[in-house]
PDB file of N, CA and C in Angstrom:
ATOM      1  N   UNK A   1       0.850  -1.172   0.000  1.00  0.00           N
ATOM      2  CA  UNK A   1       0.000   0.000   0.000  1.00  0.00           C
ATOM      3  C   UNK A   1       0.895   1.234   0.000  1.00  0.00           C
ATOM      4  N   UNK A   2       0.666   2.316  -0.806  1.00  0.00           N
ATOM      5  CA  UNK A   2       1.471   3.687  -0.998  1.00  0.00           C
ATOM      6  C   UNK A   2       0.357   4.388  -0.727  1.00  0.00           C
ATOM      7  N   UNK A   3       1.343   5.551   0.452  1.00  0.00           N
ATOM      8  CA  UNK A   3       0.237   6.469   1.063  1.00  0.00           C
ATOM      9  C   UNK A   3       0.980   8.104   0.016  1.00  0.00           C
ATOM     10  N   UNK A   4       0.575   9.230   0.272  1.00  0.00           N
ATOM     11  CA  UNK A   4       1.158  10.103  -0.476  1.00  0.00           C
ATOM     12  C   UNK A   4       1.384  10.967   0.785  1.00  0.00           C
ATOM     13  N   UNK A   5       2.404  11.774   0.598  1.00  0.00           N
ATOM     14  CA  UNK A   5       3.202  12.574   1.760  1.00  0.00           C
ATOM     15  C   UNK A   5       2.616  14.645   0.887  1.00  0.00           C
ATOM     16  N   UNK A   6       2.131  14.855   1.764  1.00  0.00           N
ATOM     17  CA  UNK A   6       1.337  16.267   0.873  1.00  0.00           C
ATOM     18  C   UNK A   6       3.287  17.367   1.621  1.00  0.00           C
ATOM     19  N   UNK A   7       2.646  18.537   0.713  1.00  0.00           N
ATOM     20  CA  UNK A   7       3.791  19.655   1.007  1.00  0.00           C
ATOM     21  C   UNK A   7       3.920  20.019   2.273  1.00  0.00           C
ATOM     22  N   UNK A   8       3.380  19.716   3.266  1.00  0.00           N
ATOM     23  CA  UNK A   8       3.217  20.138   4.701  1.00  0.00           C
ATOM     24  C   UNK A   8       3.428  18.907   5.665  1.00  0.00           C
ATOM     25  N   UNK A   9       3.966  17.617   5.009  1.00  0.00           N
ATOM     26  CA  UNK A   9       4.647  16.620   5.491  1.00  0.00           C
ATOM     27  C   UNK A   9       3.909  15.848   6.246  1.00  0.00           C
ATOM     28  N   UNK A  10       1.986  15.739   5.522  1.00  0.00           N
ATOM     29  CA  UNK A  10       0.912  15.281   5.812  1.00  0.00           C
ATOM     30  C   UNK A  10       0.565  13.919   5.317  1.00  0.00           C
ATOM     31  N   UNK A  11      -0.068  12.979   6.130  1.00  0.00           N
ATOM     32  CA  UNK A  11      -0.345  11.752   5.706  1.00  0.00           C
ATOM     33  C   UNK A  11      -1.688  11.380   5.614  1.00  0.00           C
ATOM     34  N   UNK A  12      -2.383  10.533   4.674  1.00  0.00           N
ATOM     35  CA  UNK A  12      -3.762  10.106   4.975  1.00  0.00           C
ATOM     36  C   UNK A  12      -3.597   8.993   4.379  1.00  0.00           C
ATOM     37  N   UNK A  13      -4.441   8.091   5.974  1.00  0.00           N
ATOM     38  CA  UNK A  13      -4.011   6.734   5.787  1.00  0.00           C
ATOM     39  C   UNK A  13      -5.527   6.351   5.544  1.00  0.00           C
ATOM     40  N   UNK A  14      -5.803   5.176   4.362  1.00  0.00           N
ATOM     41  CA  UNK A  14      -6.852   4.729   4.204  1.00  0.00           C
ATOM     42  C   UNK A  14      -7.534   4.099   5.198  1.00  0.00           C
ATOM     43  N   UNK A  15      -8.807   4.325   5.396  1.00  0.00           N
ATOM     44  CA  UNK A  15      -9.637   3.738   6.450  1.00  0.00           C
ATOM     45  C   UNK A  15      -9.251   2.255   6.947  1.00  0.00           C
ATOM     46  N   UNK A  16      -9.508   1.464   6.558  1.00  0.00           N
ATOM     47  CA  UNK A  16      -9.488   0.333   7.089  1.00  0.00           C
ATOM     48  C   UNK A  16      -8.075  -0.330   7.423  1.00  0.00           C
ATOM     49  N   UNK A  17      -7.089   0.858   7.379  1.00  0.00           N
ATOM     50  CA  UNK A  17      -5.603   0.872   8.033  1.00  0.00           C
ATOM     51  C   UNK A  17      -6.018   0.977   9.164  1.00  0.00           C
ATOM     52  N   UNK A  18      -6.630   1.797   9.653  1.00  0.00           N
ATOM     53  CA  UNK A  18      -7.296   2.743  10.850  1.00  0.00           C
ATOM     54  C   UNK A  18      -8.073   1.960  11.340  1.00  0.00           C
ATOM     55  N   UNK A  19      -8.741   1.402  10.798  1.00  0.00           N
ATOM     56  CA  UNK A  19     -10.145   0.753  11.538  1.00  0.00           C
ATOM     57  C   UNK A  19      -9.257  -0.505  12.207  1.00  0.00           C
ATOM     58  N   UNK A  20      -7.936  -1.124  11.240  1.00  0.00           N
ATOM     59  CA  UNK A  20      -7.413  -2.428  11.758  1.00  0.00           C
ATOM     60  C   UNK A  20      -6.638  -1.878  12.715  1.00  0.00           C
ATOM     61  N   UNK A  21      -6.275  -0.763  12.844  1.00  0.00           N
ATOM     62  CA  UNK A  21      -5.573  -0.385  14.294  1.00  0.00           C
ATOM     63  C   UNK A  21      -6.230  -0.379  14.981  1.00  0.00           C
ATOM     64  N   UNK A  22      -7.557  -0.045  15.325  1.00  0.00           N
ATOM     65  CA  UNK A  22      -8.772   0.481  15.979  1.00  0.00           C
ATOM     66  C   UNK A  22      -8.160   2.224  16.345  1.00  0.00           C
ATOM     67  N   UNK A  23      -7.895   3.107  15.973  1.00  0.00           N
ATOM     68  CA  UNK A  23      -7.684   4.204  16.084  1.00  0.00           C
ATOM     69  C   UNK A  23      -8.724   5.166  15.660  1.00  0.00           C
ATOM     70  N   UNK A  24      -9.294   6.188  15.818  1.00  0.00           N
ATOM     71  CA  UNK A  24      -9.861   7.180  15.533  1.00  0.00           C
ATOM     72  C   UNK A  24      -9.201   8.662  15.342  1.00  0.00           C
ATOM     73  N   UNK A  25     -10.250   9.671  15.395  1.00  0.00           N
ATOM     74  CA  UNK A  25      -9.570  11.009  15.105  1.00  0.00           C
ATOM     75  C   UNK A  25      -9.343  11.453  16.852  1.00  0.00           C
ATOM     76  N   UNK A  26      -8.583  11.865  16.965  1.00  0.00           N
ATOM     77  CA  UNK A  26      -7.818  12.177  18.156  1.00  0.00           C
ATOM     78  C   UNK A  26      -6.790  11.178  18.449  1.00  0.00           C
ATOM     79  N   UNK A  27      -7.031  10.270  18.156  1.00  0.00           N
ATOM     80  CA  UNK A  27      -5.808   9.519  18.954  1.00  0.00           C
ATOM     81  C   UNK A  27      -4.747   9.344  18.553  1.00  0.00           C
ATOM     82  N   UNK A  28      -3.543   9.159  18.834  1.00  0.00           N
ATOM     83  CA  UNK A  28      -2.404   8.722  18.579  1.00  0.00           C
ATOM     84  C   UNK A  28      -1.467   7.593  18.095  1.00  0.00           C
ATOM     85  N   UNK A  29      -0.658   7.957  16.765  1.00  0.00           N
ATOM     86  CA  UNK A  29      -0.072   6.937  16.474  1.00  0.00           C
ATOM     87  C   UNK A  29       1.794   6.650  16.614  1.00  0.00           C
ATOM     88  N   UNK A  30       1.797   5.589  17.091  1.00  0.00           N
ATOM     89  CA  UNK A  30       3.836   5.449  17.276  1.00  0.00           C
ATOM     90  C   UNK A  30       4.457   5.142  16.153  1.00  0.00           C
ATOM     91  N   UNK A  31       5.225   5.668  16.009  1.00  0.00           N
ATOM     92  CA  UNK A  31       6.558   4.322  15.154  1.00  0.00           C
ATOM     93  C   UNK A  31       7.847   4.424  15.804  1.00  0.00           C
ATOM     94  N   UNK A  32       7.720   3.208  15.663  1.00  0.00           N
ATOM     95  CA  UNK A  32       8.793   2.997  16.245  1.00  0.00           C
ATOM     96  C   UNK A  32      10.023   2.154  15.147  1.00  0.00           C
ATOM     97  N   UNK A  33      10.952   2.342  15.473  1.00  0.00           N
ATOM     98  CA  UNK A  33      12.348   1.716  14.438  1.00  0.00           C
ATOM     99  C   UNK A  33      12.692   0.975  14.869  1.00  0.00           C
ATOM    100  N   UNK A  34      12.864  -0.057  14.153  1.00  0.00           N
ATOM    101  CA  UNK A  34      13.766  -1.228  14.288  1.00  0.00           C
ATOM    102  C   UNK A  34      15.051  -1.896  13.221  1.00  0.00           C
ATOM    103  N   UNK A  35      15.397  -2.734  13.121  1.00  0.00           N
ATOM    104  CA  UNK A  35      16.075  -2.911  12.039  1.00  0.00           C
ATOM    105  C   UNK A  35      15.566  -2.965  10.637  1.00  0.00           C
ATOM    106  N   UNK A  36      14.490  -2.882  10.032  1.00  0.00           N
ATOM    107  CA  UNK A  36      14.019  -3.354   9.175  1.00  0.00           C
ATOM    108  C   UNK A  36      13.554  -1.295   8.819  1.00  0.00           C
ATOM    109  N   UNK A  37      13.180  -0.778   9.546  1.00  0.00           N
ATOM    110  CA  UNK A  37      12.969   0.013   9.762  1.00  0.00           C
ATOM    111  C   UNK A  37      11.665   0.948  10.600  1.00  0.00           C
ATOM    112  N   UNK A  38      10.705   1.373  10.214  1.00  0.00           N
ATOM    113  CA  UNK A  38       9.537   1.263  11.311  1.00  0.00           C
ATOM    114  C   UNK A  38       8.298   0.857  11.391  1.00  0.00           C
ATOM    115  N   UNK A  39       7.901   0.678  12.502  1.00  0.00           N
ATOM    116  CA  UNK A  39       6.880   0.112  12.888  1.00  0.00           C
ATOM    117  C   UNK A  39       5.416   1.108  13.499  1.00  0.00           C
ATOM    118  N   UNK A  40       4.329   0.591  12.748  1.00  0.00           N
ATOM    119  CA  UNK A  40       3.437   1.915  13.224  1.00  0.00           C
ATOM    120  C   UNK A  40       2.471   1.280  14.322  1.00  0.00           C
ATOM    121  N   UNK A  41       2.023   1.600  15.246  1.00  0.00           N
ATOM    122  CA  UNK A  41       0.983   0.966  16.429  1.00  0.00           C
ATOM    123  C   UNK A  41      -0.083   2.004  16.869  1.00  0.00           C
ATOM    124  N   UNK A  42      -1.028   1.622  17.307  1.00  0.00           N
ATOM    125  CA  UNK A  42      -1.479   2.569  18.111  1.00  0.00           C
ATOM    126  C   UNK A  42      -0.663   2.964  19.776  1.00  0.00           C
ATOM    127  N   UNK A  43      -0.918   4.268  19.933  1.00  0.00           N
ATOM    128  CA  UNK A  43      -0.557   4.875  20.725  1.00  0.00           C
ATOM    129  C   UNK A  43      -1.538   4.811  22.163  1.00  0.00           C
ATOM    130  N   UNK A  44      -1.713   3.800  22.816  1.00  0.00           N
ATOM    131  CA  UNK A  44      -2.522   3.591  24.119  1.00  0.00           C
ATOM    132  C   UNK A  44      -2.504   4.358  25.188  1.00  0.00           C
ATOM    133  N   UNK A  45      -3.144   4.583  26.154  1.00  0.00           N
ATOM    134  CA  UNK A  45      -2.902   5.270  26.951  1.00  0.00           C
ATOM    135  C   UNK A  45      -3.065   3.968  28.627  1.00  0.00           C
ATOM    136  N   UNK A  46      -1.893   4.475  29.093  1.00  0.00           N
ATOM    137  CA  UNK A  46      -1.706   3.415  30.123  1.00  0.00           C
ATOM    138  C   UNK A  46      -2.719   3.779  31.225  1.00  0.00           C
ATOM    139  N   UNK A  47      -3.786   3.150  31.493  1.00  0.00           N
ATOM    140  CA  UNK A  47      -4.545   3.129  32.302  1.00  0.00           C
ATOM    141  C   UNK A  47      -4.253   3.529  34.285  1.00  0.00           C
ATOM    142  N   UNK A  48      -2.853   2.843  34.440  1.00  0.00           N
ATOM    143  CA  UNK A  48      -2.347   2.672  35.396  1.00  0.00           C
ATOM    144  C   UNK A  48      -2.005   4.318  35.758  1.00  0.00           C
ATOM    145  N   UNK A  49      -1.660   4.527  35.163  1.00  0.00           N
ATOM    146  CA  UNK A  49      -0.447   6.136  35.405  1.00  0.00           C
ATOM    147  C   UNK A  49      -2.127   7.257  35.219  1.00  0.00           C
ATOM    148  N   UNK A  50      -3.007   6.702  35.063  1.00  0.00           N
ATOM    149  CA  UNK A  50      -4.372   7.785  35.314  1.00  0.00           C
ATOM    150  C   UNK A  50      -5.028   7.714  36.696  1.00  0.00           C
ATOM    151  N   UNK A  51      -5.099   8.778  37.238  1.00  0.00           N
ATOM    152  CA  UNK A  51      -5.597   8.754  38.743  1.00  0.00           C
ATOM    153  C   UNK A  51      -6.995   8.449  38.556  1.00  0.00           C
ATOM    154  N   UNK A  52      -7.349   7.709  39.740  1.00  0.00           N
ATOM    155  CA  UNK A  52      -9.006   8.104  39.675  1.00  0.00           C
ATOM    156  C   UNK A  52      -9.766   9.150  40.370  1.00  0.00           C
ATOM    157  N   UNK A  53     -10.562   9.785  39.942  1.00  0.00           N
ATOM    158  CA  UNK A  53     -11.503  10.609  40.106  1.00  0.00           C
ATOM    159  C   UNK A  53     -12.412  10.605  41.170  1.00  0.00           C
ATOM    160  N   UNK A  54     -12.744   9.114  41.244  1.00  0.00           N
ATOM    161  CA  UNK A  54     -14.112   9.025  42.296  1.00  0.00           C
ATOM    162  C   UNK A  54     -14.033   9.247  43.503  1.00  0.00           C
ATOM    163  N   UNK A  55     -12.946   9.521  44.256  1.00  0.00           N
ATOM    164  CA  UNK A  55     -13.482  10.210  45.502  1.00  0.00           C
ATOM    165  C   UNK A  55     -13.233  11.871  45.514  1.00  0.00           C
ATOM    166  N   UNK A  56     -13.295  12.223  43.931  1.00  0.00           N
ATOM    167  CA  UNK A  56     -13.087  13.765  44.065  1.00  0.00           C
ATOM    168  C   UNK A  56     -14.496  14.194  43.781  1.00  0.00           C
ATOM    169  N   UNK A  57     -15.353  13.448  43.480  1.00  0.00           N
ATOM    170  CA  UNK A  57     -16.693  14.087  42.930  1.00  0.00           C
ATOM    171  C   UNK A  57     -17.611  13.750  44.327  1.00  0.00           C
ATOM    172  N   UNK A  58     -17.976  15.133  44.586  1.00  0.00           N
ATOM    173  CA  UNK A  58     -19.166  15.395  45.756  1.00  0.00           C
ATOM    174  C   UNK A  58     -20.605  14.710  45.033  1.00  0.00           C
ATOM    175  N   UNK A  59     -21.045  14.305  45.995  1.00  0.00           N
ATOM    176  CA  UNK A  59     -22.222  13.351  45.654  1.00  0.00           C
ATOM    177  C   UNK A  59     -23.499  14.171  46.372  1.00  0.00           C
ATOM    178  N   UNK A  60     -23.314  15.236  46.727  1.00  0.00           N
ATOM    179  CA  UNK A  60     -24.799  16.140  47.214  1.00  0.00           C
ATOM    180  C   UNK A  60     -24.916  17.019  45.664  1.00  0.00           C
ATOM    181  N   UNK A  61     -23.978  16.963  44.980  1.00  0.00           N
ATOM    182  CA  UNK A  61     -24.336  17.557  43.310  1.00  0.00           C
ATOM    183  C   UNK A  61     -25.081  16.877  42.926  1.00  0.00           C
ATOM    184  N   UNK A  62     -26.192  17.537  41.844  1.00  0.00           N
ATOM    185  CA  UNK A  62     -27.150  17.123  40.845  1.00  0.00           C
ATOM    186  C   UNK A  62     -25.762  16.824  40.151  1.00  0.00           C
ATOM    187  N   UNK A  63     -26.078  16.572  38.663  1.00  0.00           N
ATOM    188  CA  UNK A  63     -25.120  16.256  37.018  1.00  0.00           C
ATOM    189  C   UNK A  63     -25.123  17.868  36.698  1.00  0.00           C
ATOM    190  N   UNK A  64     -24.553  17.415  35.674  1.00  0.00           N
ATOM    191  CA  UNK A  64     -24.533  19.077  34.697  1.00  0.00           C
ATOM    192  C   UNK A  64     -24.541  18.804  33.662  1.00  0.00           C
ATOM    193  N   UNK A  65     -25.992  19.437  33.336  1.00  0.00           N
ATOM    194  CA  UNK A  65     -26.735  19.296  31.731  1.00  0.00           C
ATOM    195  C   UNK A  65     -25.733  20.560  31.176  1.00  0.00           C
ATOM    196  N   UNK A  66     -24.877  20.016  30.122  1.00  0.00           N
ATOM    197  CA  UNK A  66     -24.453  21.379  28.818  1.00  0.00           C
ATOM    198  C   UNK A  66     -25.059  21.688  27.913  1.00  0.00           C
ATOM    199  N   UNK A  67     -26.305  20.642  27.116  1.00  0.00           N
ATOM    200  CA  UNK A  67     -27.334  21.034  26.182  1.00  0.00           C
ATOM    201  C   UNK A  67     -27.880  22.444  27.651  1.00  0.00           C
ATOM    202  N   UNK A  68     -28.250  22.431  28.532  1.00  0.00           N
ATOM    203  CA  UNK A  68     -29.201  23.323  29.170  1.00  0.00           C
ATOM    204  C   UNK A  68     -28.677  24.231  29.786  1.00  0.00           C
ATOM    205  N   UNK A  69     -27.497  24.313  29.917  1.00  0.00           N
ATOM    206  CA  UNK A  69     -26.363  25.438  30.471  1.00  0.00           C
ATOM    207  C   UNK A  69     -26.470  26.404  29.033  1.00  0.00           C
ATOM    208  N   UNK A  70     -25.780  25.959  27.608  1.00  0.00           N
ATOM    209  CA  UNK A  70     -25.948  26.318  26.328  1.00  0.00           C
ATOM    210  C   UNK A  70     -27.342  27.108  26.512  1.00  0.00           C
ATOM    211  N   UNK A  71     -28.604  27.036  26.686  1.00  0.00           N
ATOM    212  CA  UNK A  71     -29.898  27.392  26.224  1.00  0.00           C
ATOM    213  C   UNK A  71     -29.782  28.451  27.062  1.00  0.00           C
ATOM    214  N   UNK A  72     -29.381  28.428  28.301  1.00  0.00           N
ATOM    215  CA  UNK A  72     -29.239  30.112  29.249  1.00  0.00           C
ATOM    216  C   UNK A  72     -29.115  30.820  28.396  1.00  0.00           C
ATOM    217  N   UNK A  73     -29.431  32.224  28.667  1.00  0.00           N
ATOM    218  CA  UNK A  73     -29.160  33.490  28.545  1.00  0.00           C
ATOM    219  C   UNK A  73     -27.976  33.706  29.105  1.00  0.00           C
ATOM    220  N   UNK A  74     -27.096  34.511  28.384  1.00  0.00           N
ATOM    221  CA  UNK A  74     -25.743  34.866  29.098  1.00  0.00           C
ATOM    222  C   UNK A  74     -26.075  36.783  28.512  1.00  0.00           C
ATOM    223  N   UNK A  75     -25.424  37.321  29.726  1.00  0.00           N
ATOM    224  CA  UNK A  75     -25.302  38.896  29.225  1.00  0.00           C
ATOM    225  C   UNK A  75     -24.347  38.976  28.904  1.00  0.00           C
ATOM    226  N   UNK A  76     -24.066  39.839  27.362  1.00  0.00           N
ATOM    227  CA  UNK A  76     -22.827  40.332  26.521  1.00  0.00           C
ATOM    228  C   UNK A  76     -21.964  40.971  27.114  1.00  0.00           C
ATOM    229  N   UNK A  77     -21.837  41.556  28.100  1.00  0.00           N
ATOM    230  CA  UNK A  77     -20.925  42.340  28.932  1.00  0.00           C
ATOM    231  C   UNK A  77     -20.353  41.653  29.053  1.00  0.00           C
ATOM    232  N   UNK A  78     -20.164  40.369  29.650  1.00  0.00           N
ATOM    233  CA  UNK A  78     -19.292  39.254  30.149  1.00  0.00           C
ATOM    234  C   UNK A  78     -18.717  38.555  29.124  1.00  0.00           C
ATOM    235  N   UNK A  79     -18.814  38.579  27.858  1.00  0.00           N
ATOM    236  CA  UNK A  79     -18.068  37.781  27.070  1.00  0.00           C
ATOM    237  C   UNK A  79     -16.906  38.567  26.613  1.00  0.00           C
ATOM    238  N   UNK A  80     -15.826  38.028  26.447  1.00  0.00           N
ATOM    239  CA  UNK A  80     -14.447  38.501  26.056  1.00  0.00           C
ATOM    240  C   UNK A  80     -14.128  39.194  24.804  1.00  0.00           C
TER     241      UNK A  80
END
């Protein structure tokens, strides 16, 4: 498979390259070198080295709707 390298040293890899990585848009890809030369993987994120959260979230909070925060009225003075 030949991918094409654009003037800005851009790649687009055909879908089902992607889909067999399981990768999406945001995520990250490695290469790595070896003798042969490199190797492309997905870029995981180590679960371990992520803190957890759950005893930082107060539980006398409702959730927070952003569709319904969005629908407020905000006054123009306050925007930047």
């Amino acid at each position: 498979m030949v991918v094409k390298i654009t003037s800005k040293r851009q790649v687009t890899f055909p879908a089902r390259v992607l889909d067999a990585l399981g990768v999406g848009p945001g995520d990250r890809l490695e290469l790595v070198e070896d003798d042969d030369g490199f190797i492309l993987r997905p870029r995981r994120i180590d679960l371990s080295h992520v803190g957890t959260l759950h005893d930082k979230i107060k539980r006398d909070r409702g959730s927070f709707d952003l569709a319904d925060f969005r629908k407020q009225a905000y006054d123009p003075a306050l925007r930047d």
